[in-house]
Structures are given as structure tokens and as C-alpha cells.
C-alpha atoms as a PDB file:
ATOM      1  CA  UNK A   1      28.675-127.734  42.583  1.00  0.00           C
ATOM      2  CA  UNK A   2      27.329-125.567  45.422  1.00  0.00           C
ATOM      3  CA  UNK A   3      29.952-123.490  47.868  1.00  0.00           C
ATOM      4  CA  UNK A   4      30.009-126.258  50.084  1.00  0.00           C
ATOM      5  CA  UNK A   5      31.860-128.177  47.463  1.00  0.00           C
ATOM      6  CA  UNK A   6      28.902-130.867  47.092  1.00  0.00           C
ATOM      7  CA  UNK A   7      27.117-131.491  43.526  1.00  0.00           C
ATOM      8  CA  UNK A   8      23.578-130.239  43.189  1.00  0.00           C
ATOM      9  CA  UNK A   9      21.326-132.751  41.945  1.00  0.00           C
ATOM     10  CA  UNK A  10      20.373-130.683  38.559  1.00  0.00           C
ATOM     11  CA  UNK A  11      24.245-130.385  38.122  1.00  0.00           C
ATOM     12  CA  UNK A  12      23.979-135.096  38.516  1.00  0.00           C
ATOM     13  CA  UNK A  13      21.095-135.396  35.977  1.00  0.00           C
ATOM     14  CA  UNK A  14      23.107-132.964  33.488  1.00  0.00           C
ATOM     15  CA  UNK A  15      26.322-135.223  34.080  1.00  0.00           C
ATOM     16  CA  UNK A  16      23.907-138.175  33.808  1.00  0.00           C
ATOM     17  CA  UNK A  17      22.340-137.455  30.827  1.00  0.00           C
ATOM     18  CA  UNK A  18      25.665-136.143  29.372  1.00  0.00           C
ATOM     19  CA  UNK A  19      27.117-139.466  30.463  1.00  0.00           C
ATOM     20  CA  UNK A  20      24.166-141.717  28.626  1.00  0.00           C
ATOM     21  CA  UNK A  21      24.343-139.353  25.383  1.00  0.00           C
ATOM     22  CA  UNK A  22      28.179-140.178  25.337  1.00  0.00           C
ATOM     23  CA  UNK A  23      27.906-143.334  25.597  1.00  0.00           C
ATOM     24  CA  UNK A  24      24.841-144.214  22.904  1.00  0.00           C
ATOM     25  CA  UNK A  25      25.960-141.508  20.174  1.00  0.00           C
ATOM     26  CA  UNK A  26      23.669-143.143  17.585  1.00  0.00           C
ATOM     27  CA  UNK A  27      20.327-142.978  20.030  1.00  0.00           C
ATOM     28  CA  UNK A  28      21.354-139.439  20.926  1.00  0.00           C
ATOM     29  CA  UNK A  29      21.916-138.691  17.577  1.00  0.00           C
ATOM     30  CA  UNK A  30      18.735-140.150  15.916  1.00  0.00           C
ATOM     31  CA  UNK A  31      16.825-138.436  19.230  1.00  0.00           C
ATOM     32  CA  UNK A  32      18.145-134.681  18.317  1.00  0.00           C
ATOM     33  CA  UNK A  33      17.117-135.340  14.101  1.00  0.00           C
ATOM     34  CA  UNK A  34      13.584-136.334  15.357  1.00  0.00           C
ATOM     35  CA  UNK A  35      13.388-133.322  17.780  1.00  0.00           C
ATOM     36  CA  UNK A  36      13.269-131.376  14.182  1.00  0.00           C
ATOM     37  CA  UNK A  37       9.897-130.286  13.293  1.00  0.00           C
ATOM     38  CA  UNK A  38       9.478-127.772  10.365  1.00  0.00           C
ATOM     39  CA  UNK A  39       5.823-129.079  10.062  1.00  0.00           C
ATOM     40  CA  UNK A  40       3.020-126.858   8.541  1.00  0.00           C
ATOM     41  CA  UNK A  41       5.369-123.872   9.619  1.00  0.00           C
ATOM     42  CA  UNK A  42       5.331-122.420   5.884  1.00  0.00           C
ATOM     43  CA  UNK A  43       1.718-123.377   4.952  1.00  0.00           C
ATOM     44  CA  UNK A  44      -0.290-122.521   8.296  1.00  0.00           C
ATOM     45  CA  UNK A  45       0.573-118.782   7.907  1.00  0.00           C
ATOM     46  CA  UNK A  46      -0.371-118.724   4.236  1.00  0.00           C
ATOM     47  CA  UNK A  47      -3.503-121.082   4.860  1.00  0.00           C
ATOM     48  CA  UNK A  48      -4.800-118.364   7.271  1.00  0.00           C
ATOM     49  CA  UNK A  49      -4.434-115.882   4.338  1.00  0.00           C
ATOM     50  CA  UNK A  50      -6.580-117.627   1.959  1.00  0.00           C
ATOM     51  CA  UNK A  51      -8.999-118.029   5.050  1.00  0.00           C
ATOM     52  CA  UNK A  52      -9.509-114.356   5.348  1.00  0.00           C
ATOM     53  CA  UNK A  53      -9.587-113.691   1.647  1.00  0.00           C
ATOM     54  CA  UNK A  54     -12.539-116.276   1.553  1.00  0.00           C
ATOM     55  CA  UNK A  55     -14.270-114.972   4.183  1.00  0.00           C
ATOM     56  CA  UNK A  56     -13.809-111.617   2.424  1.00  0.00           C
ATOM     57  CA  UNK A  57     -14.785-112.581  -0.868  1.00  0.00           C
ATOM     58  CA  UNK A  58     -18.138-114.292   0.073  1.00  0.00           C
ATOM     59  CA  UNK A  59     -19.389-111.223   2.112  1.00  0.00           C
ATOM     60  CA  UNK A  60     -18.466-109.458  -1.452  1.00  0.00           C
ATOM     61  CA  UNK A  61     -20.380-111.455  -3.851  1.00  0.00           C
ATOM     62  CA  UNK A  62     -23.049-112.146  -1.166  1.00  0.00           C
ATOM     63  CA  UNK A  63     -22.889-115.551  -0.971  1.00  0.00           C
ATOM     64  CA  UNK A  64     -24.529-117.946   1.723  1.00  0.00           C
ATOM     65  CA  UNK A  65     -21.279-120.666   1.232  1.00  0.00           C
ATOM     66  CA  UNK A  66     -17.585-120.216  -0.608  1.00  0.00           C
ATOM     67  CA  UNK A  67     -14.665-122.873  -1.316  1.00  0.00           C
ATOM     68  CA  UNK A  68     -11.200-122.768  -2.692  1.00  0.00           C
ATOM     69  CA  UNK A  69     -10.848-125.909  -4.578  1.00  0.00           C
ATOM     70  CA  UNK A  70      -7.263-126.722  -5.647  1.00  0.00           C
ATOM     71  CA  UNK A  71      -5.405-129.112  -8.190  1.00  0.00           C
ATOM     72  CA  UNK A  72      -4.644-132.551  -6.785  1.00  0.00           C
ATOM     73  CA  UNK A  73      -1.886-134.106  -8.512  1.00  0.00           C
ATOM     74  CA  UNK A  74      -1.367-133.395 -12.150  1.00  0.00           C
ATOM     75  CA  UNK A  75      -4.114-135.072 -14.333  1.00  0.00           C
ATOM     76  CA  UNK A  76      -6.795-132.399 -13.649  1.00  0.00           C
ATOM     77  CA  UNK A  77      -8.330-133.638 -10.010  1.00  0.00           C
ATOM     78  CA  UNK A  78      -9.651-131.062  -7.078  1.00  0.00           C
ATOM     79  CA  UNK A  79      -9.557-131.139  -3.895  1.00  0.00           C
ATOM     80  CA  UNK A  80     -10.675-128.863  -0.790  1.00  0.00           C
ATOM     81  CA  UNK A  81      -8.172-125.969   0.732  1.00  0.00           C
ATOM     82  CA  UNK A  82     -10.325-123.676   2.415  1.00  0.00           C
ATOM     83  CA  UNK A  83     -14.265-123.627   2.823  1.00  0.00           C
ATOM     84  CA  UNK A  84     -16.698-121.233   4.544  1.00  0.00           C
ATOM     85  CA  UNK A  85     -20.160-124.167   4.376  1.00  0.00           C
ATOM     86  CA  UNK A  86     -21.736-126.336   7.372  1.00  0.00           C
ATOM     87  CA  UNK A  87     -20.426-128.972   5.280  1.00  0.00           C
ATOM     88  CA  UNK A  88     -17.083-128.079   5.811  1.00  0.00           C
ATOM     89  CA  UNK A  89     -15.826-130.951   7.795  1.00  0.00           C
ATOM     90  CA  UNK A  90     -17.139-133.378   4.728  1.00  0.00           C
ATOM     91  CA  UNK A  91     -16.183-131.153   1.855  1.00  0.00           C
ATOM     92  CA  UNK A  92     -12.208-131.136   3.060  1.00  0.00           C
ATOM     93  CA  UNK A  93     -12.452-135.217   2.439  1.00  0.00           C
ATOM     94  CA  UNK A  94     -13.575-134.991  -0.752  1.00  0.00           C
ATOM     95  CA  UNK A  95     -11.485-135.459  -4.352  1.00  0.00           C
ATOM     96  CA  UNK A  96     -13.206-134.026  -7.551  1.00  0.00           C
ATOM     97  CA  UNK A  97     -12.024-136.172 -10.389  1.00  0.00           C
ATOM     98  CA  UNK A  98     -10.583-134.768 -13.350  1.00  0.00           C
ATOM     99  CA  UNK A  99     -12.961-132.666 -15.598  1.00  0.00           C
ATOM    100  CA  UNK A 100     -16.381-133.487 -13.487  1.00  0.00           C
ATOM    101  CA  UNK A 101     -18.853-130.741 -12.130  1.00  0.00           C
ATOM    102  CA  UNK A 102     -18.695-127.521 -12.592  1.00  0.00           C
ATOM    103  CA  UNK A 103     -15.753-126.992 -10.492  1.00  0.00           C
ATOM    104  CA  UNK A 104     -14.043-129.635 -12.538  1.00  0.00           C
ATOM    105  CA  UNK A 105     -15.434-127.446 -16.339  1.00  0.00           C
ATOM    106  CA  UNK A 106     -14.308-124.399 -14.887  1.00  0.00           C
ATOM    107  CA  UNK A 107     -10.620-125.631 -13.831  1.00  0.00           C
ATOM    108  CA  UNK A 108     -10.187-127.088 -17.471  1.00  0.00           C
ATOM    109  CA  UNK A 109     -11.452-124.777 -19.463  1.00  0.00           C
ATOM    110  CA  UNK A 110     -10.071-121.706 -17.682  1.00  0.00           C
ATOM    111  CA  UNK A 111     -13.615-119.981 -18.165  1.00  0.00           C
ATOM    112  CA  UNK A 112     -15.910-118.792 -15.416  1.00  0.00           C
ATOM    113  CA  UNK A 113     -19.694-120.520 -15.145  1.00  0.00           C
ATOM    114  CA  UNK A 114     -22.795-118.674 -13.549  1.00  0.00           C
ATOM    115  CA  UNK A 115     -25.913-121.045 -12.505  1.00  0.00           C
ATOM    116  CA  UNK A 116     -28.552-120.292 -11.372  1.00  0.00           C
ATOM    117  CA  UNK A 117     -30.282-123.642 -10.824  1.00  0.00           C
ATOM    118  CA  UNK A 118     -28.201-126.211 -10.904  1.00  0.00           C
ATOM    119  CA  UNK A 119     -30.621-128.810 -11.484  1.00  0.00           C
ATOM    120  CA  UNK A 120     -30.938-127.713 -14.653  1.00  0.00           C
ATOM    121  CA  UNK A 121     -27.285-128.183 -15.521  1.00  0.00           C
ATOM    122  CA  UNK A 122     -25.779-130.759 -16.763  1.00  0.00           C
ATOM    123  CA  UNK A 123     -22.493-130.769 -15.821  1.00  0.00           C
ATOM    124  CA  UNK A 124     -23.337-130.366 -12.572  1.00  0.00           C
ATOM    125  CA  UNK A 125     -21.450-133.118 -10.399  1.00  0.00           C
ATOM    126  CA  UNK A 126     -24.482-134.232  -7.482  1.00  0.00           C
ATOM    127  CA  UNK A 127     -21.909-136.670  -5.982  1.00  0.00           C
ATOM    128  CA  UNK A 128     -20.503-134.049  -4.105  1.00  0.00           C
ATOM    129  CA  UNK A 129     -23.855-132.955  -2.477  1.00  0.00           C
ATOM    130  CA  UNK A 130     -24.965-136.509  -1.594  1.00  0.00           C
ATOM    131  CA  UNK A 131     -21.573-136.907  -0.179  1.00  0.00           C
ATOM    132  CA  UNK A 132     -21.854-133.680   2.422  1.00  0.00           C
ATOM    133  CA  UNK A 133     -25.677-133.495   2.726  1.00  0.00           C
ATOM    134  CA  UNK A 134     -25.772-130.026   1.184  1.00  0.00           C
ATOM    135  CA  UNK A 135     -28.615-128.850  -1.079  1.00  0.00           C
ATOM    136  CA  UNK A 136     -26.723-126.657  -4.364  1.00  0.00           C
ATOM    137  CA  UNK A 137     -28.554-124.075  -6.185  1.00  0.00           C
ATOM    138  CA  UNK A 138     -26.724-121.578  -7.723  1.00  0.00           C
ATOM    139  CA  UNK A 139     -23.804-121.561  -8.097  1.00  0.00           C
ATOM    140  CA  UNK A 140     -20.794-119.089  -9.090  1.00  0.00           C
ATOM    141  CA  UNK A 141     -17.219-120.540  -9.956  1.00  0.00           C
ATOM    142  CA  UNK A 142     -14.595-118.407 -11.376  1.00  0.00           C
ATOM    143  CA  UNK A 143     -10.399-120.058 -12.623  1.00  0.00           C
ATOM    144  CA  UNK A 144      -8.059-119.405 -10.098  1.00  0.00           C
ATOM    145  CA  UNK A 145      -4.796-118.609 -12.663  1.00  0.00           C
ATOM    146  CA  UNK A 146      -1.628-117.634 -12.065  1.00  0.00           C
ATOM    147  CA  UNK A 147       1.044-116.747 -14.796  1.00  0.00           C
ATOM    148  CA  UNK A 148      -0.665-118.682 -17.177  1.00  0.00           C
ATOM    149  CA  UNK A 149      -1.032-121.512 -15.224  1.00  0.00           C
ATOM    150  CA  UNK A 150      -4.726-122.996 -13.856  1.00  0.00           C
ATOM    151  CA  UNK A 151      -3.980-123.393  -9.687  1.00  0.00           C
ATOM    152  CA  UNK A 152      -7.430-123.980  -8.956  1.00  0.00           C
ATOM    153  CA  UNK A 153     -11.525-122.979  -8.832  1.00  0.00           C
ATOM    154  CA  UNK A 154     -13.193-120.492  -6.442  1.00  0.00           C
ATOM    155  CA  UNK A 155     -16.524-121.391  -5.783  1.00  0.00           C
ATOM    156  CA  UNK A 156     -19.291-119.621  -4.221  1.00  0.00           C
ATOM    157  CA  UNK A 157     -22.991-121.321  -3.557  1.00  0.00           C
ATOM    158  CA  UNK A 158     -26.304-120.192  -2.739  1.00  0.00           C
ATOM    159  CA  UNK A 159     -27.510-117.013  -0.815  1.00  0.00           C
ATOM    160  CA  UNK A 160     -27.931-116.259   2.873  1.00  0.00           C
ATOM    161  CA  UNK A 161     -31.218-117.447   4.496  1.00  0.00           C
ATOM    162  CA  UNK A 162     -33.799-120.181   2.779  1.00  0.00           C
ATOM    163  CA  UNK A 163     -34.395-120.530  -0.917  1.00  0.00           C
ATOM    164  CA  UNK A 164     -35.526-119.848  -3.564  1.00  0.00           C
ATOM    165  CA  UNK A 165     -32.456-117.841  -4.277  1.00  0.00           C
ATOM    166  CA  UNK A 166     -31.613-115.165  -7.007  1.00  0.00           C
ATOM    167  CA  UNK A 167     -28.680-116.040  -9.291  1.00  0.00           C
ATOM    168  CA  UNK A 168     -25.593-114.085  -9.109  1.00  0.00           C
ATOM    169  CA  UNK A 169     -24.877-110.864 -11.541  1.00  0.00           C
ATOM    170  CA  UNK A 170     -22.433-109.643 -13.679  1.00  0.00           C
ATOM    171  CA  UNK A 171     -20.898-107.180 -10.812  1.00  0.00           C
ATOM    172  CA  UNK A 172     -20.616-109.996  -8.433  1.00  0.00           C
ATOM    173  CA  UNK A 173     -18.787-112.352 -11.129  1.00  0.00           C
ATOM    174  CA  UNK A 174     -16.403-109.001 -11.427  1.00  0.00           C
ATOM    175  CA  UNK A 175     -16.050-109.276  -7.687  1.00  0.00           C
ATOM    176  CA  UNK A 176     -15.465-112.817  -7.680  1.00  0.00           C
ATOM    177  CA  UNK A 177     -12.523-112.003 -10.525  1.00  0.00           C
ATOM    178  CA  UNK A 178     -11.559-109.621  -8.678  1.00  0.00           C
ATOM    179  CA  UNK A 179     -10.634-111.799  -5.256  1.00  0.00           C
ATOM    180  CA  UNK A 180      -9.594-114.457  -7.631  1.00  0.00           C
ATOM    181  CA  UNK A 181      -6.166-112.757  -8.526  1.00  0.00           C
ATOM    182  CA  UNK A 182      -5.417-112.464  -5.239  1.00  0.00           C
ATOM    183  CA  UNK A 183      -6.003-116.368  -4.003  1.00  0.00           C
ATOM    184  CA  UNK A 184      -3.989-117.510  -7.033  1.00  0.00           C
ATOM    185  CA  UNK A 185      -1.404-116.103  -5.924  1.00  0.00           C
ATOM    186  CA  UNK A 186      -1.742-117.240  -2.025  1.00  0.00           C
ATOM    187  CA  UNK A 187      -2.715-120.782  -3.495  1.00  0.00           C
ATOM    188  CA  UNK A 188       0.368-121.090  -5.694  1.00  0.00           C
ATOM    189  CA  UNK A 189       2.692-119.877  -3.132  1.00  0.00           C
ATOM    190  CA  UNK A 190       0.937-122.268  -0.424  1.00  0.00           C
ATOM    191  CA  UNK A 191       1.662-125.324  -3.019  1.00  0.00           C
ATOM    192  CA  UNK A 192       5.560-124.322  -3.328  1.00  0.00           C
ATOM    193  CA  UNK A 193       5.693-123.579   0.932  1.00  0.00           C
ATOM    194  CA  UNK A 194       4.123-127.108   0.836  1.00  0.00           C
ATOM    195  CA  UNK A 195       6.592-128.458  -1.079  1.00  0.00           C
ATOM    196  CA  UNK A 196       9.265-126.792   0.790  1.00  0.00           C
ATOM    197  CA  UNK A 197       8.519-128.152   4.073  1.00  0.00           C
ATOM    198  CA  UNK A 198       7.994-131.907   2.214  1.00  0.00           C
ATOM    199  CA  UNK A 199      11.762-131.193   1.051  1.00  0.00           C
ATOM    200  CA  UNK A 200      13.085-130.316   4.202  1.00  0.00           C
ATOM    201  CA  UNK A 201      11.545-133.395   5.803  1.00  0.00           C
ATOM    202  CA  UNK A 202      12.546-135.309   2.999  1.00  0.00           C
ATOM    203  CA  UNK A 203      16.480-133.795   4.142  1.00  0.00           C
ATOM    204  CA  UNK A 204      16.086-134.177   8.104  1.00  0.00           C
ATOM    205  CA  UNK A 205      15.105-138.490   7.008  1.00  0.00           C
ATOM    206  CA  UNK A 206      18.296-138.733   4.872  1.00  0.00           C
ATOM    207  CA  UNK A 207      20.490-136.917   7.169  1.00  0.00           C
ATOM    208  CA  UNK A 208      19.015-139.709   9.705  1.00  0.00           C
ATOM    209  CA  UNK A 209      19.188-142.537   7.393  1.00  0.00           C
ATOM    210  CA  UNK A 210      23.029-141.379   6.554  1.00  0.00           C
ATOM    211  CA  UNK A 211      23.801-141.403  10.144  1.00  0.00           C
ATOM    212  CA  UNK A 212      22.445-144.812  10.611  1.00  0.00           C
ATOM    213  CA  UNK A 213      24.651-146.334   7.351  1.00  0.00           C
ATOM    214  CA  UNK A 214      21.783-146.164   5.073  1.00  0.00           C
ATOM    215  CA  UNK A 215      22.885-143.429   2.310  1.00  0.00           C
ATOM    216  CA  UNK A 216      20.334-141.476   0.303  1.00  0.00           C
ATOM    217  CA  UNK A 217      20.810-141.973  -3.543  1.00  0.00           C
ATOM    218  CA  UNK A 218      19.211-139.688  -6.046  1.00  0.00           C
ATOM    219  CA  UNK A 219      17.683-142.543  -7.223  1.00  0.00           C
ATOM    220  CA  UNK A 220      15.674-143.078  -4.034  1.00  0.00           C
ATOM    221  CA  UNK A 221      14.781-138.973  -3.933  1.00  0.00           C
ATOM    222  CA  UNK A 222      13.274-139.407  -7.379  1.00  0.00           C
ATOM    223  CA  UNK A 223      11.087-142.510  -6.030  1.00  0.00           C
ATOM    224  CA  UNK A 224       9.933-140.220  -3.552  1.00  0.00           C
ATOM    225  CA  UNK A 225       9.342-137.578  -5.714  1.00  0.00           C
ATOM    226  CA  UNK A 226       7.328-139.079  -8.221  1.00  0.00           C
ATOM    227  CA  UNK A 227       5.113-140.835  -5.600  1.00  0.00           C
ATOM    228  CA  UNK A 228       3.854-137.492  -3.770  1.00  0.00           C
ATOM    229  CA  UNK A 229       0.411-136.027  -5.286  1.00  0.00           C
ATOM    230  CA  UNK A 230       2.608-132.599  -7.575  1.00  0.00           C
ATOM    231  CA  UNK A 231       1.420-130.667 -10.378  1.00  0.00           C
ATOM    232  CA  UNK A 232       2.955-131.605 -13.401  1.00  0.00           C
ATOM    233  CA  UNK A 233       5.960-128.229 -13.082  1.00  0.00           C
ATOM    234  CA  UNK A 234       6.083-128.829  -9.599  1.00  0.00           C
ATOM    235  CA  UNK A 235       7.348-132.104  -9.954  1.00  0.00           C
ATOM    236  CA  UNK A 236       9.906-131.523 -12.976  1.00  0.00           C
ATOM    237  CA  UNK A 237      11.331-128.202 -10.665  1.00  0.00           C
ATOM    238  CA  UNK A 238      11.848-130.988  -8.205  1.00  0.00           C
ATOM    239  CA  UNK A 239      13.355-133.753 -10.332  1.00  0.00           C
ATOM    240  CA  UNK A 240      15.389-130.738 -12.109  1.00  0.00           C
ATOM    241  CA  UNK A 241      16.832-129.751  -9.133  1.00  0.00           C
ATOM    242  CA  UNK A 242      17.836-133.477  -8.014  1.00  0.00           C
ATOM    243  CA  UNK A 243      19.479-133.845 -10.769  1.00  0.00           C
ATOM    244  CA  UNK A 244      21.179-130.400 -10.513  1.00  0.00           C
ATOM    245  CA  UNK A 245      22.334-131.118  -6.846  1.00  0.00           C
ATOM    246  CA  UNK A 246      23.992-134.374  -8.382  1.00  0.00           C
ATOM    247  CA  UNK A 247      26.039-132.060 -10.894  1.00  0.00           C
ATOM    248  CA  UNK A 248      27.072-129.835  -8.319  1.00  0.00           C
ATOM    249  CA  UNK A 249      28.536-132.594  -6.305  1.00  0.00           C
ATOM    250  CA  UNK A 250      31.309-133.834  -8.669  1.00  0.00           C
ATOM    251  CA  UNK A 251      33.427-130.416  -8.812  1.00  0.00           C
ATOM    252  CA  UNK A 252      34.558-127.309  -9.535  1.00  0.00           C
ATOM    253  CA  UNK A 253      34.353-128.082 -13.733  1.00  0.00           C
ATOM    254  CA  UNK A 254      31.285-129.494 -13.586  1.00  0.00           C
ATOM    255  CA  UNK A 255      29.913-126.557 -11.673  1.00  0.00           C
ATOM    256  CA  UNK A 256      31.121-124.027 -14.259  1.00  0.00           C
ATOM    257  CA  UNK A 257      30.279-126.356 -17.176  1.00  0.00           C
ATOM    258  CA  UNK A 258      26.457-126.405 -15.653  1.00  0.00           C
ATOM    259  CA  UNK A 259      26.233-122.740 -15.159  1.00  0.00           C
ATOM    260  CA  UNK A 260      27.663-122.011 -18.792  1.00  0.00           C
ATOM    261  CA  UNK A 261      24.503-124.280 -19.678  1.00  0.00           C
ATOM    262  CA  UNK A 262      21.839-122.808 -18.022  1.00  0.00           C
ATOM    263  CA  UNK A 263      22.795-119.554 -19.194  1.00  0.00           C
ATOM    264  CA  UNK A 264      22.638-120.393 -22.552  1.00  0.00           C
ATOM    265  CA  UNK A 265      19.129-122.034 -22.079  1.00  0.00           C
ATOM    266  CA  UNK A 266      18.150-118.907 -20.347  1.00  0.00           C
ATOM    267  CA  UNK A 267      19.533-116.809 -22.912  1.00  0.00           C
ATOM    268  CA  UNK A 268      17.560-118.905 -25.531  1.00  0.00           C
ATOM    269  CA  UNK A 269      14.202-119.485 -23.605  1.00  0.00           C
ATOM    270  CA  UNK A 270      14.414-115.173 -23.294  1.00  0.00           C
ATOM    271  CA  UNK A 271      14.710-114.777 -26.951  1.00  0.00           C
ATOM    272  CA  UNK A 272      11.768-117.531 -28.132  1.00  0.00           C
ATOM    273  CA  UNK A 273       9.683-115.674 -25.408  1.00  0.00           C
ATOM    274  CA  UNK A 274      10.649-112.488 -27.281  1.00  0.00           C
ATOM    275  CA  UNK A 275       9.974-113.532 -30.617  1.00  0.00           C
ATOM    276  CA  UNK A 276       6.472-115.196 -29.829  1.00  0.00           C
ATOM    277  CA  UNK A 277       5.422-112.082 -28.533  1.00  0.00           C
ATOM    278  CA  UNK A 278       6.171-109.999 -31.078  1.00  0.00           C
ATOM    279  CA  UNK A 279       4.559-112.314 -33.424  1.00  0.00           C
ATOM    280  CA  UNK A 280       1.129-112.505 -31.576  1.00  0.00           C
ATOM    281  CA  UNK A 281       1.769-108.474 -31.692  1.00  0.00           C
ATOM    282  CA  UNK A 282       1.574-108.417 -35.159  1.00  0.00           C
END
């Protein structure tokens, strides 16, 4: 209302839109869940990371092309993150099945492999070069590992310029080591930030189903859980946690009683860690 006493017209489409909201709670509801958007807000940040370290680490081993390859799902397949190539665009599309190429040797045996004409090895997988329309020729492809656990292969092909090329040396498979540590890391905390962000969706849905009469069960999370593309730990954390939140929910004794457990398994898991290690120590 202006001094005159007389509404302003911003001051009617408030009251208006006030006025709808009030009287359709469920569409104004559902409208404010959907205006929610968490996406990529975890990921994007750490995607740019393993960008730079890419970029980084082929300048270091001097490498023409370089890919982070990471595990998709939990029976041993690759897949694309990040890729310096002209065949980037087609590389990102492509799935590595379980144990084939070198990519696929290196991620399951947990060793590095050196090439220097890949024509002349056998395990190397051609499907992926017919596929993009690249030409391979050596090749360098060191584990990405992280607390024991295989997170995926970084790959580096060729050299700068037109073949032939020279292979690559023992100082550059150091280097390549060397930038490895440091993309594990990046790479296992992208998977867990992806996760994250597929939780939180997962919550914003059921808060929206809820409102709309259709309750979430735990049974229904699981579904959902088991159907998205996890590594094997990621998905058990998951299900654990379900199952934990369920717990939690029937009261105070329960609570308590769950704690007293998980304590004790910690307590336990601490001293069979202890006692392996001294045993491999002696």
C-alpha cells in the first residue's frame, strides 16, 4: 500500500500468489520440493580437481593423451571420468568390461603395465580404438589405489607430434605413481560426493512422495539402492546405514542397545587389525 492508501500492483501479485499457494497447499508444496537442486554441487568442484591433476600429470610423463578410468559398478567394469585426447567426446561413452585391455589387467591385478607397441600385446583391448577412431601405441597405465582398495586406472598414450614414438621410462612410470596417489584420493572422494548428492535426491523424492500419501519404506530405499551402478563397500555403507536409520527410529533403548553394538564390533575389528599386523611383522 502506497501513502495514498491504494495497493501497488507488486503488493496484488504477492497477495495473489499468496492467495493461490493457500488455497492449493499440495501444488505449492510439491512446487517448493522440486525448486531443490543439490545437483553435481559436490562432484563438479572435485571433477575440476582431477581435471587439473590430469592435465598436470600428462605434461609430467610427457604424454601426447591421458585418461582417468574409474570402476563402474562392482564386478570389475571401467568407465571414463576425465580425459585429455581428441577422442574425448567418444571415450566418456564408453564401458570397459571387466578384466579386458590393459586398462582392464592393470585395475585387477593392481600392477602397473608399460607398452611400447601395443600391437604387439595381447591384452590389448582394440575395441576401444575402433570405437573413438584413435590410433594406440604405447601406452603407460599405472592402479589408482586407495587404502587398499583398487578405485581405478590412470592411463597415459602416445607422445606429442606423429609417430613412431619412444616408449615411456622408468622415471616417467615413477611420475605417473607419483600423480597416481593423489587422483585416488580425488577419485574416491568424487565416488562418495556422488553418492551423497544421489542420497540427498533420493531424500528431497521421499519427502515429496510422503507429502503426497505415498510413504517411503526401507524396503523401497534398498530397491533403489541395489539398482544404482556402486562398488561393492559403497553399496553395503549404504544398505548399512538404511538399516541403521530403521534402528534409530524405534527409541531411546534401541538407540543405546545399537551403540553398545557397534562399539563392541569396533572394539573387535581394532584388535583383529592389531593382531594381523603383528603377525605379518613377524
Amino acid at each position: 500500500m502506497n501513502d495514498e492508501g491504494f495497493t501497488t500492483d507488486d503488493e496484488a501479485s504477492g497477495e495473489n500468489a499468496l492467495g493461490n499457494a493457500e488455497g492449493n497447499h499440495p501444488q505449492a508444496l510439491s512446487e517448493a520440493i522440486n525448486a531443490i537442486d543439490v545437483s553435481n554441487s559436490l562432484t563438479a568442484p572435485l571433477k575440476r580437481a582431477i581435471d587439473l591433476l590430469l592435465e598436470l600429470a600428462v605434461r609430467a610423463v610427457g604424454s601426447g593423451e591421458g585418461s582417468v578410468l574409474v570402476r563402474d559398478g562392482n564386478e570389475g567394469g571401467l568407465k571414463f571420468l576425465s580425459a585429455i585426447s581428441r577422442a574425448k567426446e567418444e571415450l566418456m561413452k564408453l564401458h570397459i568390461p571387466p578384466g579386458k585391455g590393459i586398462a582392464g589387467l592393470v585395475f585387477s591385478s593392481g600392477e602397473p603395465m608399460c607398452v611400447s607397441d601395443v600391437s604387439n600385446e595381447g591384452s590389448f583391448w582394440s575395441e576401444a580404438d575402433k570405437k573413438t577412431g584413435f590410433k594406440t601405441i604405447t601406452l603407460l597405465a599405472t592402479p589408482l589405489r586407495t587404502g587398499g582398495e583398487m578405485v581405478g586406472v590412470l592411463e597415459f598414450v602416445n607422445r606429442p607430434g606423429a609417430p613412431p614414438y619412444q616408449g615411456f621410462t622408468p622415471e616417467e612410470m615413477d611420475q605417473a605413481a607419483y600423480f597416481a596417489d593423489t587422483i585416488a584420493g580425488m577419485v574416491e572422494r568424487h565416488e562418495i560426493a556422488h553418492i551423497v548428492e544421489s542420497l540427498f535426491d533420493r531424500s528431497i523424492k521421499a519427502i515429496k512422495a510422503s507429502a503426497e500419501g505415498r510413504p517411503d519404506s526401507t524396503e523401497d530405499a534398498s530397491q533403489w539402492v541395489n539398482s544404482l551402478a556402486l562398488a561393492r563397500e559403497h553399496r553395503d555403507m549404504i544398505l548399512m546405514w538404511l538399516s541403521l536409520r530403521e534402528i534409530l527410529r524405534q527409541g531411546d533403548a534401541e538407540r543405546e542397545l545399537c551403540r553398545d553394538l557397534l562399539k563392541t564390533l569396533a572394539r573387535f575389528a581394532e584388535k583383529r587389525s592389531a593382531s594381523s599386523t603383528a603377525y605379518s611383522g613377524f
